[in-house]
N, C-alpha and C. Protein backbone atom coordinates (compact mmCIF):
# COMPACT_ATOMS: atom_id res chain seq x y z
N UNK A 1 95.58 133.95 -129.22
CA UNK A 1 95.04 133.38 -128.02
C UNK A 1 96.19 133.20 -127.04
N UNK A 2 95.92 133.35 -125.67
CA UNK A 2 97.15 133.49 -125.05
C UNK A 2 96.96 131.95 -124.39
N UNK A 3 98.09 131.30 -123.87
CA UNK A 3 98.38 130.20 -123.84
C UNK A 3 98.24 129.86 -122.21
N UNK A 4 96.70 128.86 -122.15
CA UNK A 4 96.32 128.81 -120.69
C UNK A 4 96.52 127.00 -120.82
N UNK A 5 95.84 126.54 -119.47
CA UNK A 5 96.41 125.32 -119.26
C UNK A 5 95.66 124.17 -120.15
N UNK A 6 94.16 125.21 -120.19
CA UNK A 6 92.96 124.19 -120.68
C UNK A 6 92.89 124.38 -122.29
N UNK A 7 93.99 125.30 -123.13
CA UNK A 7 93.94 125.37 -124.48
C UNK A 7 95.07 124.77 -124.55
N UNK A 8 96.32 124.59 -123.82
CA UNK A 8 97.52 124.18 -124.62
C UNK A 8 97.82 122.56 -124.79
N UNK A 9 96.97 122.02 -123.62
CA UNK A 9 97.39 120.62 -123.69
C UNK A 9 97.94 119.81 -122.86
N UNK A 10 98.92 120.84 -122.07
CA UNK A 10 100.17 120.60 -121.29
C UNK A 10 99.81 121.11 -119.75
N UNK A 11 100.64 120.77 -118.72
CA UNK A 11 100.49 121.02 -117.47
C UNK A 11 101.12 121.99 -117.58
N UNK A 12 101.88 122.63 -118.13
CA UNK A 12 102.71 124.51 -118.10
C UNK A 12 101.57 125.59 -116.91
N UNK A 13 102.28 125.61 -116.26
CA UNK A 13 100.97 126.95 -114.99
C UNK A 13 100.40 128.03 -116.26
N UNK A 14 98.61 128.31 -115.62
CA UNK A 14 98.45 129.56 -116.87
C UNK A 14 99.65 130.86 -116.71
N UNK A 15 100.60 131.05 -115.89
CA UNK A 15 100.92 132.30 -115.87
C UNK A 15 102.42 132.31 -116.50
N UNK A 16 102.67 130.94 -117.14
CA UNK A 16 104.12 130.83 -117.85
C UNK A 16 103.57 131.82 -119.49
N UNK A 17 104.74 132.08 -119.63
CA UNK A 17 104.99 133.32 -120.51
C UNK A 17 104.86 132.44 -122.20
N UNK A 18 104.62 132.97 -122.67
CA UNK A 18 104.23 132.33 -124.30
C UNK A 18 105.58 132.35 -124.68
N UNK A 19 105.98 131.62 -125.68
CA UNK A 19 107.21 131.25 -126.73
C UNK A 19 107.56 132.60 -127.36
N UNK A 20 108.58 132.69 -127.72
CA UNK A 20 109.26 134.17 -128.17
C UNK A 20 108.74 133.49 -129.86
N UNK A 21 108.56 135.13 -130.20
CA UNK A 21 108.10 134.69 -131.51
C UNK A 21 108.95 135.01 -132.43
N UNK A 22 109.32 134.45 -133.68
CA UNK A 22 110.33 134.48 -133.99
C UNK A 22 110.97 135.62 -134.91
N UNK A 23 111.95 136.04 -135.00
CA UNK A 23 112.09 137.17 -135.80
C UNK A 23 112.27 137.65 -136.99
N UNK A 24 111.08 138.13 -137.73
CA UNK A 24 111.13 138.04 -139.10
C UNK A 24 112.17 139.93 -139.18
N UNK A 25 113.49 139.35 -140.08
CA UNK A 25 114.19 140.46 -140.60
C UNK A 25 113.62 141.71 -141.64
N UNK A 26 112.06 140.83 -142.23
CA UNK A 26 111.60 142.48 -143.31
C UNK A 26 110.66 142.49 -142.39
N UNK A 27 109.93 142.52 -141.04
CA UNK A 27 108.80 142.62 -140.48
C UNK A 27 108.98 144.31 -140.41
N UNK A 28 110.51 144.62 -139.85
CA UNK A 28 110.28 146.38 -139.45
C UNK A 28 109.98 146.85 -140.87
N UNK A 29 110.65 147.04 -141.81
CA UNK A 29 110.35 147.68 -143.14
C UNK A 29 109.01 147.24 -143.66
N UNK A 30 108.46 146.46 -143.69
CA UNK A 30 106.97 146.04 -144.44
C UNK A 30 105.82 146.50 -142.78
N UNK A 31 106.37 147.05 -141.98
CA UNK A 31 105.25 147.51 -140.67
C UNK A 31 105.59 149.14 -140.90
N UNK A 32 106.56 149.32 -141.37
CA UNK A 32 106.75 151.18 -141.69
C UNK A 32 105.95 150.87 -142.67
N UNK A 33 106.23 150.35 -143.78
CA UNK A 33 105.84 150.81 -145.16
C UNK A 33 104.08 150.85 -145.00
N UNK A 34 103.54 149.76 -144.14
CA UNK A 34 101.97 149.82 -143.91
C UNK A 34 101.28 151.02 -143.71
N UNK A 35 102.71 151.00 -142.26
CA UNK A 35 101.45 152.16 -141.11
C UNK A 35 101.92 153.85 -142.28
N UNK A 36 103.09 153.95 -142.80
CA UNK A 36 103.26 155.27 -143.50
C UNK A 36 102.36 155.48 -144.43
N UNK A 37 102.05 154.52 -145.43
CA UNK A 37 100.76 154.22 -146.57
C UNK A 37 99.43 154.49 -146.12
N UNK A 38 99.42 153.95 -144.72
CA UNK A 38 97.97 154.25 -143.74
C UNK A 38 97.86 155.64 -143.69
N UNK A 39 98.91 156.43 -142.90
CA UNK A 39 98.92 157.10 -142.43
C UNK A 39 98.83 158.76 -143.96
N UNK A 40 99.64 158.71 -144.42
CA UNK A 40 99.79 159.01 -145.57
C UNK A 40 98.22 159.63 -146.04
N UNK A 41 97.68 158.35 -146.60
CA UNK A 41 96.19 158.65 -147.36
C UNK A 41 95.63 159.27 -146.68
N UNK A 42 95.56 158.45 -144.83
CA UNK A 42 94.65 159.38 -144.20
C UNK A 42 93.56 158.44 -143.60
N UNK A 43 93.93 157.21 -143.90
CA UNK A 43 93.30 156.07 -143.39
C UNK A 43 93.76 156.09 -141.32
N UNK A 44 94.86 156.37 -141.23
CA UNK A 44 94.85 157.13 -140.00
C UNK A 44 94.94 158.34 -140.02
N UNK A 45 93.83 159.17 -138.97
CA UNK A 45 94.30 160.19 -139.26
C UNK A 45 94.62 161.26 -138.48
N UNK A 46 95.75 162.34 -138.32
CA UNK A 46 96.13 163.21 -137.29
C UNK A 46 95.28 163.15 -135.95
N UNK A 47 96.67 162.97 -134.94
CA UNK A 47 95.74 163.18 -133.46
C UNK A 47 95.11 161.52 -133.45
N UNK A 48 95.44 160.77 -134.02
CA UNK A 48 95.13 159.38 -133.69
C UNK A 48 96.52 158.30 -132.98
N UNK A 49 95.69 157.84 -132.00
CA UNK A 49 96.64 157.55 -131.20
C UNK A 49 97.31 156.00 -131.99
N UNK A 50 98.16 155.59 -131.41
CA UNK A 50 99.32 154.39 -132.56
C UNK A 50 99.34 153.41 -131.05
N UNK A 51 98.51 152.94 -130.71
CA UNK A 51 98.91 151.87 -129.06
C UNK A 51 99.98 150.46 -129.82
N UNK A 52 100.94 151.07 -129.04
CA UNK A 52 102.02 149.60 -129.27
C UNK A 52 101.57 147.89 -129.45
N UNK A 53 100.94 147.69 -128.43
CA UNK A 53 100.46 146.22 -127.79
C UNK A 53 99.21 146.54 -129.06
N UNK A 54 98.56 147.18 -129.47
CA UNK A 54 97.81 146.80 -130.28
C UNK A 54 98.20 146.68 -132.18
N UNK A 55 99.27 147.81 -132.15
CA UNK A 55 99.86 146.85 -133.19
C UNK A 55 100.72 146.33 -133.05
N UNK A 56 101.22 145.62 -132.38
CA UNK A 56 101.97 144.58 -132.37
C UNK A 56 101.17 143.03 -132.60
N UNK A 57 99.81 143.26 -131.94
CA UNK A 57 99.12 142.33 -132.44
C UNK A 57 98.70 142.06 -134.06
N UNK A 58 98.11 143.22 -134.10
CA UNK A 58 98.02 143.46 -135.69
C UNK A 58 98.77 142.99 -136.71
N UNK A 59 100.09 143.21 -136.44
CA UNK A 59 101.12 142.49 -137.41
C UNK A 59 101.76 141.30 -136.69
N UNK A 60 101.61 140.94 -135.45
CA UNK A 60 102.08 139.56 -135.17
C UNK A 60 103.96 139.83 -134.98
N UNK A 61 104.19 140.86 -134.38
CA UNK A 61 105.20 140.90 -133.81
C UNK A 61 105.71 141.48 -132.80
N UNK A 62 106.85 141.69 -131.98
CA UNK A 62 106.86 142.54 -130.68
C UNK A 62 106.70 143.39 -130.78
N UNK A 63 106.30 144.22 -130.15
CA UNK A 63 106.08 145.42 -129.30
C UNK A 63 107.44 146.38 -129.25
N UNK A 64 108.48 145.68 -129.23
CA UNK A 64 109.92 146.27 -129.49
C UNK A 64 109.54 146.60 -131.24
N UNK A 65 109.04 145.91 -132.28
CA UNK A 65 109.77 145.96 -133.38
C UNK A 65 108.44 146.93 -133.35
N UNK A 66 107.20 147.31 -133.13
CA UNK A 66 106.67 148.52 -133.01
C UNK A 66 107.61 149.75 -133.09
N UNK A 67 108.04 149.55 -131.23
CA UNK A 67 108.72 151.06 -131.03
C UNK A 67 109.89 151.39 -132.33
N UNK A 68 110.40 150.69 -132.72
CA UNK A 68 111.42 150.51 -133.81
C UNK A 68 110.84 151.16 -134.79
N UNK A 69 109.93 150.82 -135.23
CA UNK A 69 108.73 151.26 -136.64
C UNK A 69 108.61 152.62 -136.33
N UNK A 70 107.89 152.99 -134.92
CA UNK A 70 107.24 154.16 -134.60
C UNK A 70 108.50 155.60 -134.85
N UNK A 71 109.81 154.79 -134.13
CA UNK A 71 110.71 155.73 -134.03
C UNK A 71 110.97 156.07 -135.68
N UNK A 72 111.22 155.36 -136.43
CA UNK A 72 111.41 155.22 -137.98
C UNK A 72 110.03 156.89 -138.38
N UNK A 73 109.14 156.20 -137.93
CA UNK A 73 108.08 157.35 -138.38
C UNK A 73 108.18 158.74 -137.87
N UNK A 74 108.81 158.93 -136.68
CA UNK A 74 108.87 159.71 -136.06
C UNK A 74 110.11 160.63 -136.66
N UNK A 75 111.08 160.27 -136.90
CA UNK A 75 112.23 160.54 -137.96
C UNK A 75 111.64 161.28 -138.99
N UNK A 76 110.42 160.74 -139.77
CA UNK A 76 110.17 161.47 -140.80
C UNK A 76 109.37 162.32 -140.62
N UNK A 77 108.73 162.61 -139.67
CA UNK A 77 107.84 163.66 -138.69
C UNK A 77 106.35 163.45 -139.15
N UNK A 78 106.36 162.14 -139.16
CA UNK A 78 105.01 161.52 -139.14
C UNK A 78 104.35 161.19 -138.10
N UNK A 79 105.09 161.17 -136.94
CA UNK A 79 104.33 160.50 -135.61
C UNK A 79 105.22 161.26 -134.32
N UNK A 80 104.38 161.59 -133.38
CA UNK A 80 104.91 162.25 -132.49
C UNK A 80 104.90 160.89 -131.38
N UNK A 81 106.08 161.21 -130.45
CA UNK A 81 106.27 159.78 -129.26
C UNK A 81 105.99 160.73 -128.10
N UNK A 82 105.15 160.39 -127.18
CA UNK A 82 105.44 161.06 -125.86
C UNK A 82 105.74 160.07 -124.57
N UNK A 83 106.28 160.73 -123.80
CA UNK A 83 106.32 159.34 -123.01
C UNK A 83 105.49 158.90 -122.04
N UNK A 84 105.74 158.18 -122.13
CA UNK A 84 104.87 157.58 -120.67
C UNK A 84 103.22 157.90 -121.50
N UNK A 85 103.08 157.86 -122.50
CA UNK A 85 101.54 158.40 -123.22
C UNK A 85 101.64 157.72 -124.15
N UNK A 86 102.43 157.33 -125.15
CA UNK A 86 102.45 156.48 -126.69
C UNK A 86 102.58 157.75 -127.41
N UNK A 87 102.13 156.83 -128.68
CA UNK A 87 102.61 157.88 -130.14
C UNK A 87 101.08 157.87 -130.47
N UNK A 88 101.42 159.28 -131.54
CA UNK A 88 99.94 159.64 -132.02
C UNK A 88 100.33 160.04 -133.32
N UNK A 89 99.40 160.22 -134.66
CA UNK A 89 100.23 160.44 -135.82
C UNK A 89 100.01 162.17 -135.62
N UNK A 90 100.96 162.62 -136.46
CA UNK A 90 101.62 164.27 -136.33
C UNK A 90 100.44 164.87 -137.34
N UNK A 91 99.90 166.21 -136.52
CA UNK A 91 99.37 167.21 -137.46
C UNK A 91 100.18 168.30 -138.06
N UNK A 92 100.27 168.25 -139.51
CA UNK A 92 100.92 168.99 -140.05
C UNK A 92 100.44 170.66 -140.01
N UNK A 93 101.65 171.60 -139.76
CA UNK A 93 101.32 172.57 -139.09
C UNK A 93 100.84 173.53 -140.34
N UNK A 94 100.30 175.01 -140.66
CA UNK A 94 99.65 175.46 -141.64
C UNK A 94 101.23 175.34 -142.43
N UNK A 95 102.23 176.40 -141.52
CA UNK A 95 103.32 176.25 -142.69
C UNK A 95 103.57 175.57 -143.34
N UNK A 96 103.92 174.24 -142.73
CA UNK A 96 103.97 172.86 -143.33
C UNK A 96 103.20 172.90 -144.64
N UNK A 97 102.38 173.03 -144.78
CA UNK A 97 101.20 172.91 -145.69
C UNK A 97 101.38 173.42 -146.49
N UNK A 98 101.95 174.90 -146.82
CA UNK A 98 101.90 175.96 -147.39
C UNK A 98 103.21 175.52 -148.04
N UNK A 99 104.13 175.16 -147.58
CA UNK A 99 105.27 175.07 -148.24
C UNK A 99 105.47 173.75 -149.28
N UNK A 100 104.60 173.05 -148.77
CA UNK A 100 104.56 171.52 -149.61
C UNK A 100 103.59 171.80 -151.00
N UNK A 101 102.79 172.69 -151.14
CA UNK A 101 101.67 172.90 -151.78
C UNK A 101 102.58 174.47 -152.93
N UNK A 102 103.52 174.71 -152.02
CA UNK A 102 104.46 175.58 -153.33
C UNK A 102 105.69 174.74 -153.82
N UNK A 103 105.80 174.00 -153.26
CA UNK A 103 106.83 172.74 -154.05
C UNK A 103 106.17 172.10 -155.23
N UNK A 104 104.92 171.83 -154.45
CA UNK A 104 103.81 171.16 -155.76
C UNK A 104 103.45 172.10 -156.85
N UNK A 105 102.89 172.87 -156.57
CA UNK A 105 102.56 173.92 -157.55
C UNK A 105 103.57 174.51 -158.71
N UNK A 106 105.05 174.17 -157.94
CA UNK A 106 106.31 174.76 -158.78
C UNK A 106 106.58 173.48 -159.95
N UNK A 107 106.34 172.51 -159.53
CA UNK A 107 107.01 170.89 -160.10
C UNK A 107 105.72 170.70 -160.51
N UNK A 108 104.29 171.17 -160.57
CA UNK A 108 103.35 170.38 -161.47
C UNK A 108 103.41 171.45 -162.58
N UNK A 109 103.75 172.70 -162.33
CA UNK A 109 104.17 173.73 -163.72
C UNK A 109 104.88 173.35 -164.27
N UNK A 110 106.17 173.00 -164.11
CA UNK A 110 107.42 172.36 -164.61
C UNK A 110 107.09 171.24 -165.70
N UNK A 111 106.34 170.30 -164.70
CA UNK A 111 105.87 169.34 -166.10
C UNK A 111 104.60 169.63 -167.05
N UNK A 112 103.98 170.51 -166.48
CA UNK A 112 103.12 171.06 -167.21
C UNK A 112 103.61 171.52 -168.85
N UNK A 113 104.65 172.37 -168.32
CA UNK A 113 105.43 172.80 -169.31
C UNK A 113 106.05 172.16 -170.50
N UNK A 114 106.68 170.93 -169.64
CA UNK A 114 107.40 169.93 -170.27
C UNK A 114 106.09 168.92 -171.43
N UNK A 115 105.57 168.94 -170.56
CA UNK A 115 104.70 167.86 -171.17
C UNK A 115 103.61 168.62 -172.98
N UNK A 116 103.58 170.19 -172.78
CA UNK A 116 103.33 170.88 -173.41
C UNK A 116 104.13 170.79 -174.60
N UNK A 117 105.74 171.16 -174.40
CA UNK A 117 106.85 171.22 -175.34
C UNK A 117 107.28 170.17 -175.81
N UNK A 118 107.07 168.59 -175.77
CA UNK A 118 107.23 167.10 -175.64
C UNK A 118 106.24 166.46 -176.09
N UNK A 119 104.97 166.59 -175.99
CA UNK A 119 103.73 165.57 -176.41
C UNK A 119 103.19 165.65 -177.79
N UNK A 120 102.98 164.68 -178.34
CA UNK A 120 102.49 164.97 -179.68
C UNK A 120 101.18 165.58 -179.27
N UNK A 121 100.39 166.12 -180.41
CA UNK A 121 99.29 167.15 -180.04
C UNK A 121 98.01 165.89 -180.05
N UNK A 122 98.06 164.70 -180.75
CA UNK A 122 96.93 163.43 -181.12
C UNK A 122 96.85 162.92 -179.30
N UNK A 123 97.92 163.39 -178.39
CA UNK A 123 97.68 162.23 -177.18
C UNK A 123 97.05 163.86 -175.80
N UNK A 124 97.00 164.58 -176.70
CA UNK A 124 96.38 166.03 -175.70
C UNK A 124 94.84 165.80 -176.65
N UNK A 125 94.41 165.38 -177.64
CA UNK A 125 93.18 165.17 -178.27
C UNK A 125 92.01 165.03 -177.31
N UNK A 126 92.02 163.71 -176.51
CA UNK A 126 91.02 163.88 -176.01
C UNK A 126 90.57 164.63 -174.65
N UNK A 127 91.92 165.09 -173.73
CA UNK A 127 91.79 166.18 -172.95
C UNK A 127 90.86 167.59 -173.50
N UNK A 128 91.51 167.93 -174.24
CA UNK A 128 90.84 169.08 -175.24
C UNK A 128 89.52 169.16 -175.60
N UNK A 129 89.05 167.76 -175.72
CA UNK A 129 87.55 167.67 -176.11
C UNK A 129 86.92 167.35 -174.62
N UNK A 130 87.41 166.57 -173.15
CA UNK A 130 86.59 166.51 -172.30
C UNK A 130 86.67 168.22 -171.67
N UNK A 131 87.76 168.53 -171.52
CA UNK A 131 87.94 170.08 -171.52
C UNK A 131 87.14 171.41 -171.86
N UNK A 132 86.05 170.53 -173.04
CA UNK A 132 85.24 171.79 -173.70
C UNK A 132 84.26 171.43 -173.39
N UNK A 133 82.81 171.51 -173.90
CA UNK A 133 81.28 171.50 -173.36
C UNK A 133 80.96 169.89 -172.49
N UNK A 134 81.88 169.32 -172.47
CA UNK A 134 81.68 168.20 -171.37
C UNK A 134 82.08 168.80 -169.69
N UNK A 135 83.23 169.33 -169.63
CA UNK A 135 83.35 170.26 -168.34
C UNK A 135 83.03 171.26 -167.89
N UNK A 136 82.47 172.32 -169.51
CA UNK A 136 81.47 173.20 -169.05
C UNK A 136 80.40 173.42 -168.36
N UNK A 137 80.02 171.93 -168.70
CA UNK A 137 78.60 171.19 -168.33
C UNK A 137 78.29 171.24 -166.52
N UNK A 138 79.52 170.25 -166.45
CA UNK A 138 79.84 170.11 -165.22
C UNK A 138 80.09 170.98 -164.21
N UNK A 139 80.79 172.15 -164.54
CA UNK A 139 80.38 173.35 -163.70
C UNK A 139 79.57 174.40 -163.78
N UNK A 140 78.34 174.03 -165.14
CA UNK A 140 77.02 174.62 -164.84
C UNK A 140 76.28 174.23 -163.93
N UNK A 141 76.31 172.75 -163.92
CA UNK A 141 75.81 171.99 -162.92
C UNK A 141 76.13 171.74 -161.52
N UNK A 142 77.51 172.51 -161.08
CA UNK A 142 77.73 172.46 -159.61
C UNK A 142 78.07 170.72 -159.45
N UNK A 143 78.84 170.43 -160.16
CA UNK A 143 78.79 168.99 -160.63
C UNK A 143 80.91 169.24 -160.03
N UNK A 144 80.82 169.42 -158.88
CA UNK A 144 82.50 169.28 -158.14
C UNK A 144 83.14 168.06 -158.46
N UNK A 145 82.26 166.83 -158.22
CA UNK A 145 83.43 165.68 -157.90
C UNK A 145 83.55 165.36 -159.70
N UNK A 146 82.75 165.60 -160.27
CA UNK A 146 82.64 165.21 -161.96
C UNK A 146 84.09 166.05 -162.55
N UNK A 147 83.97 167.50 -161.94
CA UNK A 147 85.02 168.29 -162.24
C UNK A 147 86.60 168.24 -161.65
N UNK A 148 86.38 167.51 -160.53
CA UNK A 148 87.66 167.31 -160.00
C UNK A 148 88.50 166.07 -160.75
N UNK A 149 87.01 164.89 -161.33
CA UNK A 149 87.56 164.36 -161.50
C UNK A 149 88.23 164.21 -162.81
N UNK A 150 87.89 164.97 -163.42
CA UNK A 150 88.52 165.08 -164.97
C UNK A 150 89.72 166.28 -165.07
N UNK A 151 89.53 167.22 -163.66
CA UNK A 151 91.17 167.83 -163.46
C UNK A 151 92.25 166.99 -163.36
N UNK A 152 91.66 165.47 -162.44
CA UNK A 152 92.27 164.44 -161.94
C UNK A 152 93.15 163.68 -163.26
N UNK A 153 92.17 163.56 -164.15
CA UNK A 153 92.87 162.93 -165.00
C UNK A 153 93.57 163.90 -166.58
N UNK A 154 93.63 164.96 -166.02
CA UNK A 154 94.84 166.05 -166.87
C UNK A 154 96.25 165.93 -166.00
N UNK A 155 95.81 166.09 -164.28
CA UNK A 155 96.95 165.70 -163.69
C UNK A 155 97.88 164.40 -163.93
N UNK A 156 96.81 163.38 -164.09
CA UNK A 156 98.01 162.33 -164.11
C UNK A 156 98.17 162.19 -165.59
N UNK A 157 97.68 162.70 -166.21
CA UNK A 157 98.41 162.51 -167.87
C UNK A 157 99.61 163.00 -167.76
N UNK A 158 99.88 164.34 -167.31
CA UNK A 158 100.84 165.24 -166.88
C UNK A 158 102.03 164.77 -166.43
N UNK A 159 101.46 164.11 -165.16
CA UNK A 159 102.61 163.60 -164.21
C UNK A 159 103.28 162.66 -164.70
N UNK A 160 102.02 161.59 -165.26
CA UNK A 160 102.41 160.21 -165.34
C UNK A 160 102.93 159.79 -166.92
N UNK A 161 102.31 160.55 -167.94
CA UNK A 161 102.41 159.98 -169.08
C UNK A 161 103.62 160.70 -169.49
N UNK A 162 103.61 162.11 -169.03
CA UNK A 162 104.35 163.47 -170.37
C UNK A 162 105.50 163.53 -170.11
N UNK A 163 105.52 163.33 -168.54
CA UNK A 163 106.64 164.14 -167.58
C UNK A 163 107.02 162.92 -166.71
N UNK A 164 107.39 161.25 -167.32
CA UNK A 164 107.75 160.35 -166.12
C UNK A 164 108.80 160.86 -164.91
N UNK A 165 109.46 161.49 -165.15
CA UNK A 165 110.87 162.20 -164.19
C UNK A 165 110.11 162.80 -162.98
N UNK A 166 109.03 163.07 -163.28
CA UNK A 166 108.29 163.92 -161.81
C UNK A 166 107.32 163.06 -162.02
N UNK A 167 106.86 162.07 -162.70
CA UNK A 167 105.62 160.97 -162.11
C UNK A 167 105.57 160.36 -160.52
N UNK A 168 106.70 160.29 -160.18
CA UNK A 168 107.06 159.56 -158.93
C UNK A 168 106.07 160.79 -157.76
N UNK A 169 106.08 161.73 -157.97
CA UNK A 169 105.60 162.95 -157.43
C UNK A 169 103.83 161.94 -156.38
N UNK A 170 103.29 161.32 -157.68
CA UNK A 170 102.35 160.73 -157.55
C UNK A 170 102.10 159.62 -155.92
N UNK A 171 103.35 159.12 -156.35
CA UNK A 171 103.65 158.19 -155.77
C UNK A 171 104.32 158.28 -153.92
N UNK A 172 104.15 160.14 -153.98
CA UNK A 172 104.86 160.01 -152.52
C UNK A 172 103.54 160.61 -151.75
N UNK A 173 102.42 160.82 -152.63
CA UNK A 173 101.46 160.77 -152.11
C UNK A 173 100.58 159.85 -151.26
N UNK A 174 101.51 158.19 -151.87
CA UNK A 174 100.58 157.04 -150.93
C UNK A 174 101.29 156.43 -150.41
């Protein structure tokens, strides 16, 4: 609420300027780490505009420690700045795409591999059995998200259980 004569109490004119607010030292790192996590999943998404004054409200701090954040994002080529226009988050270009998706493809073989040559055969048991006439099933049936989701969980056995050294892989996804 912005600070007029008939909310504050005081004779202050409505057009005196509000109290500086004070400066929290992890506000920039915990306002990257938000909007990148946002941005990331997809909860914002490409071609969406980033208005300063509105998050600055959002997190309850200046508008400076925004541009600060934004530039931070922009560094990692998450957010494009234009001027005199604001920031918008960055669409990743096809290459882009193509090249991140053969990094992945190279490092989920890798542990694929690993996790193959490393795992006792009792903790691949029940993969093996959802693997057989339970997923068959599922793509007799045109049954996608049933099937994705039990690819889903070979992936993170993979990533997460077999192969911790590339688990993190997971993790730069959010």
């Amino acid at each position: 609420m912005i600070p007029t004569r008939s909310n504050t109490g005081d004779d202050a004119p409505p057009s005196a300027a509000p109290a500086a607010r004070p400066r929290d030292p992890d506000s920039g790192p915990r306002i990257f780490q938000a909007l990148r996590c946002r941005i990331v999943r997809g909860d914002i998404p490409p071609g969406s505009a980033l208005p300063e004054q509105r998050l600055a409200l959002d997190h309850g701090v200046s508008r400076q420690r925004i541009r600060e954040t934004l530039a931070m994002l922009e560094e990692r080529g998450l957010v494009q700045r234009h001027p005199n226009r604001g920031a918008v988050v960055r669409r990743a270009t096809l290459e882009e795409l193509q090249k991140l998706f053969e990094v992945r493809e190279a490092l989920e073989g890798m542990c694929a591999r690993l996790a193959a040559l490393h795992a006792a055969p009792e903790r691949w048991q029940p993969l093996v059995e959802l693997f057989g006439a339970p997923t068959a099933a599922l793509v007799e049936s045109g049954d996608v998200e049933g099937y994705l989701a039990n690819h889903e969980r070979l992936r993170a056995r993979i990533l997460e259980g077999e192969c911790p050294e590339i688990g993190g892989l997971r993790r730069l996804r959010q």
